[in-house]
Protein backbone atom coordinates (compact mmCIF):
# COMPACT_ATOMS: atom_id res chain seq x y z
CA UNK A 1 -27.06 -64.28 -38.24
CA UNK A 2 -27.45 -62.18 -35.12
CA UNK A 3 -29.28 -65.61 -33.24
CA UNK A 4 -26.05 -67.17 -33.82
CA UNK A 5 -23.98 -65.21 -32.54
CA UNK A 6 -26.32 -65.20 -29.30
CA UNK A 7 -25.85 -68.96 -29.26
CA UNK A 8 -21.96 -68.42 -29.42
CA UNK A 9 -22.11 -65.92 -26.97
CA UNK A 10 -24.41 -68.49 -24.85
CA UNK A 11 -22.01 -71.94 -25.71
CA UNK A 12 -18.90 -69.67 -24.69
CA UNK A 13 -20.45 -68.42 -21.46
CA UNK A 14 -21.61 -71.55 -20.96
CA UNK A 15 -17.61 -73.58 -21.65
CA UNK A 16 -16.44 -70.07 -19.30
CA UNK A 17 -18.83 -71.16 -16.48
CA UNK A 18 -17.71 -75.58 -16.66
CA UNK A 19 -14.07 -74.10 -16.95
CA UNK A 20 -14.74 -72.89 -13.07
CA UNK A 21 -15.62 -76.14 -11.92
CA UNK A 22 -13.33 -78.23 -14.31
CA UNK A 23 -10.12 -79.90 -13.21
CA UNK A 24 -7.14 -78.27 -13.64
CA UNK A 25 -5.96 -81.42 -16.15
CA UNK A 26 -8.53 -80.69 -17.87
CA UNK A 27 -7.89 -77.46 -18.07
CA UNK A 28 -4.28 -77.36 -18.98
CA UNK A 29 -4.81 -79.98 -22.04
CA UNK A 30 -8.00 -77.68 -23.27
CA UNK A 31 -5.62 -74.33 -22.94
CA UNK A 32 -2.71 -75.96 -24.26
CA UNK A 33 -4.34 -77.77 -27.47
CA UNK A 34 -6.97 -74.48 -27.95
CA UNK A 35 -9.48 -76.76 -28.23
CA UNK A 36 -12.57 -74.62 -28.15
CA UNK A 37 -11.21 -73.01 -31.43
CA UNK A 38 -11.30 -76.15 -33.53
CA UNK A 39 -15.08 -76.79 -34.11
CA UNK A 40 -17.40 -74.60 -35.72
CA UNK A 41 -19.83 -73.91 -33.48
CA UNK A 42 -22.83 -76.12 -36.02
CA UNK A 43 -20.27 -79.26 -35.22
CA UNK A 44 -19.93 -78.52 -31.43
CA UNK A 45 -24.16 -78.73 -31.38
CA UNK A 46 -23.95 -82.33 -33.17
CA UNK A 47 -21.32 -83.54 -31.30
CA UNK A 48 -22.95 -82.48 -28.09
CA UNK A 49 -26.19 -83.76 -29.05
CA UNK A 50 -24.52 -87.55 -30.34
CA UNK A 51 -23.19 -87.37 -27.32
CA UNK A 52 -25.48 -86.01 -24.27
CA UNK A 53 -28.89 -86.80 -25.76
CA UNK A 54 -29.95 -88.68 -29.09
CA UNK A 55 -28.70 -87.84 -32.91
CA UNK A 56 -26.31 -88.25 -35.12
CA UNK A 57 -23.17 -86.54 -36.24
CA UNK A 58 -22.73 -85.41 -39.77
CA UNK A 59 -19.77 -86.30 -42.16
CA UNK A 60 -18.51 -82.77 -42.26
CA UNK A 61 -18.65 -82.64 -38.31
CA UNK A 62 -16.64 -86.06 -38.33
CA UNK A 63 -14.22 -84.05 -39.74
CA UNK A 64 -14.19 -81.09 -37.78
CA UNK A 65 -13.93 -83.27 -34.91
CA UNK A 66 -11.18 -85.89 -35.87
CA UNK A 67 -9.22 -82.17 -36.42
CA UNK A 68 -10.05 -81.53 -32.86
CA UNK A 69 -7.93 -84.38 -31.70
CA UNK A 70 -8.93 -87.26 -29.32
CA UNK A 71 -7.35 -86.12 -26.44
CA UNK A 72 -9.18 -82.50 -26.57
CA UNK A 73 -12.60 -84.43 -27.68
CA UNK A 74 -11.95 -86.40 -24.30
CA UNK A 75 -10.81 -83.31 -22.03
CA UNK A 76 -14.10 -81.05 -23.69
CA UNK A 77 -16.47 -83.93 -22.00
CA UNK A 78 -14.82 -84.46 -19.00
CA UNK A 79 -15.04 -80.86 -18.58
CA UNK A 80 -18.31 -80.36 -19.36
CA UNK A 81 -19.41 -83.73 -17.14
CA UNK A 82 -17.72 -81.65 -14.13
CA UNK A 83 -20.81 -79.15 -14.72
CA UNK A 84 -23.08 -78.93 -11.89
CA UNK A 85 -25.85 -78.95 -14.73
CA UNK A 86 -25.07 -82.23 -15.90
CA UNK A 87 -25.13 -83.88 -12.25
CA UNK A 88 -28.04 -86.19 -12.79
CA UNK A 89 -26.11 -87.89 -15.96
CA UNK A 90 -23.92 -90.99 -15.51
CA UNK A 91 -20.90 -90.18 -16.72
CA UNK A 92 -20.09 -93.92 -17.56
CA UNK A 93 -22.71 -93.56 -19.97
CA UNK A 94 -21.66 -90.18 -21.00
CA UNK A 95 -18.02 -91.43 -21.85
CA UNK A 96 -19.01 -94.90 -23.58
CA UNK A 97 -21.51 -92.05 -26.17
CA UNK A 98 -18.14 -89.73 -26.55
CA UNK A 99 -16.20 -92.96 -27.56
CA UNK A 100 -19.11 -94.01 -29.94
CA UNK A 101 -19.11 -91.14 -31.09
CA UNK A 102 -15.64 -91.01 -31.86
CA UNK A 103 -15.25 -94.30 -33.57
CA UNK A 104 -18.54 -93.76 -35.72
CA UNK A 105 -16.10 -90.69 -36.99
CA UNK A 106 -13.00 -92.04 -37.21
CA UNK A 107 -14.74 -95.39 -38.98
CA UNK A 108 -16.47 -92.24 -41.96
CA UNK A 109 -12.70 -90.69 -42.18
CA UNK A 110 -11.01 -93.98 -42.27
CA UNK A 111 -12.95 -95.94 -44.68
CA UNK A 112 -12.50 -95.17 -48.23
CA UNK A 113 -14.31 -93.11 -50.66
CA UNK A 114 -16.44 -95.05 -53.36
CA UNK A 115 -15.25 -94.73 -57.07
CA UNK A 116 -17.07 -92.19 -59.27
C-alpha cells in the first residue's frame, strides 16, 4: 500500500510539474472539468501506457475513462505532450494513440453485452 501511495505522490508531482509548462486552455478545461480526480490512479497507468508506449487498456479502465470525458482525455495529453520530458515524441503520433485509444473504449462501452 505505502508504494502506491509513493506512485500517487510521484504521478501528482509529476501532472503539478506539466501543469507549469501547459497552456492555459489546457489548463482551464482540466481545472474546470477536475479531471485528474476521475481515474483511479491503476487506469491513469493503462491509459498512459496505450497511449505513450505499447499495451492495452482494460475494460474496467474503458470505463473509468469514458467517465473522464473526451474533452478532459484530450486536454490530460495535450498537457502532458507540453512536458519538456516528452520532447523527443511526435505528438502527431501521440494524438492519433489517444484517439485509438479512445475509440477501442468507446467501441467495449458501446457494443453490447453477450446473453448469459
Amino acid at each position: 500500500m505505502a508504494s502506491l501511495n509513493v506512485y500517487s505522490v510521484l504521478v501528482v508531482l509529476f501532472l503539478t510539474c506539466g501543469a507549469v509548462m501547459a497552456t492555459k486552455e489546457n489548463d482551464q478545461i482540466i481545472k474546470e472539468n477536475n479531471c485528474e480526480t476521475k481515474m483511479g490512479f491503476p487506469c491513469v497507468l493503462e491509459a498512459f501506457t496505450s497511449i505513450f508506449k505499447t499495451g492495452s487498456i482494460s475494460n474496467k479502465c474503458c470505463g473509468e475513462l469514458f467517465v473522464l470525458g473526451k474533452v478532459c482525455h484530450s486536454a490530460l495529453v495535450k498537457r502532458t505532450l507540453e512536458n519538456p520530458l516528452f520532447k523527443y515524441v511526435s505528438p502527431a503520433t501521440i494524438i492519433a494513440q489517444s484517439v485509438q485509444t479512445w475509440n477501442n473504449c468507446l467501441a467495449l462501452i458501446d457494443s453490447p453485452s453477450p446473453s448469459t
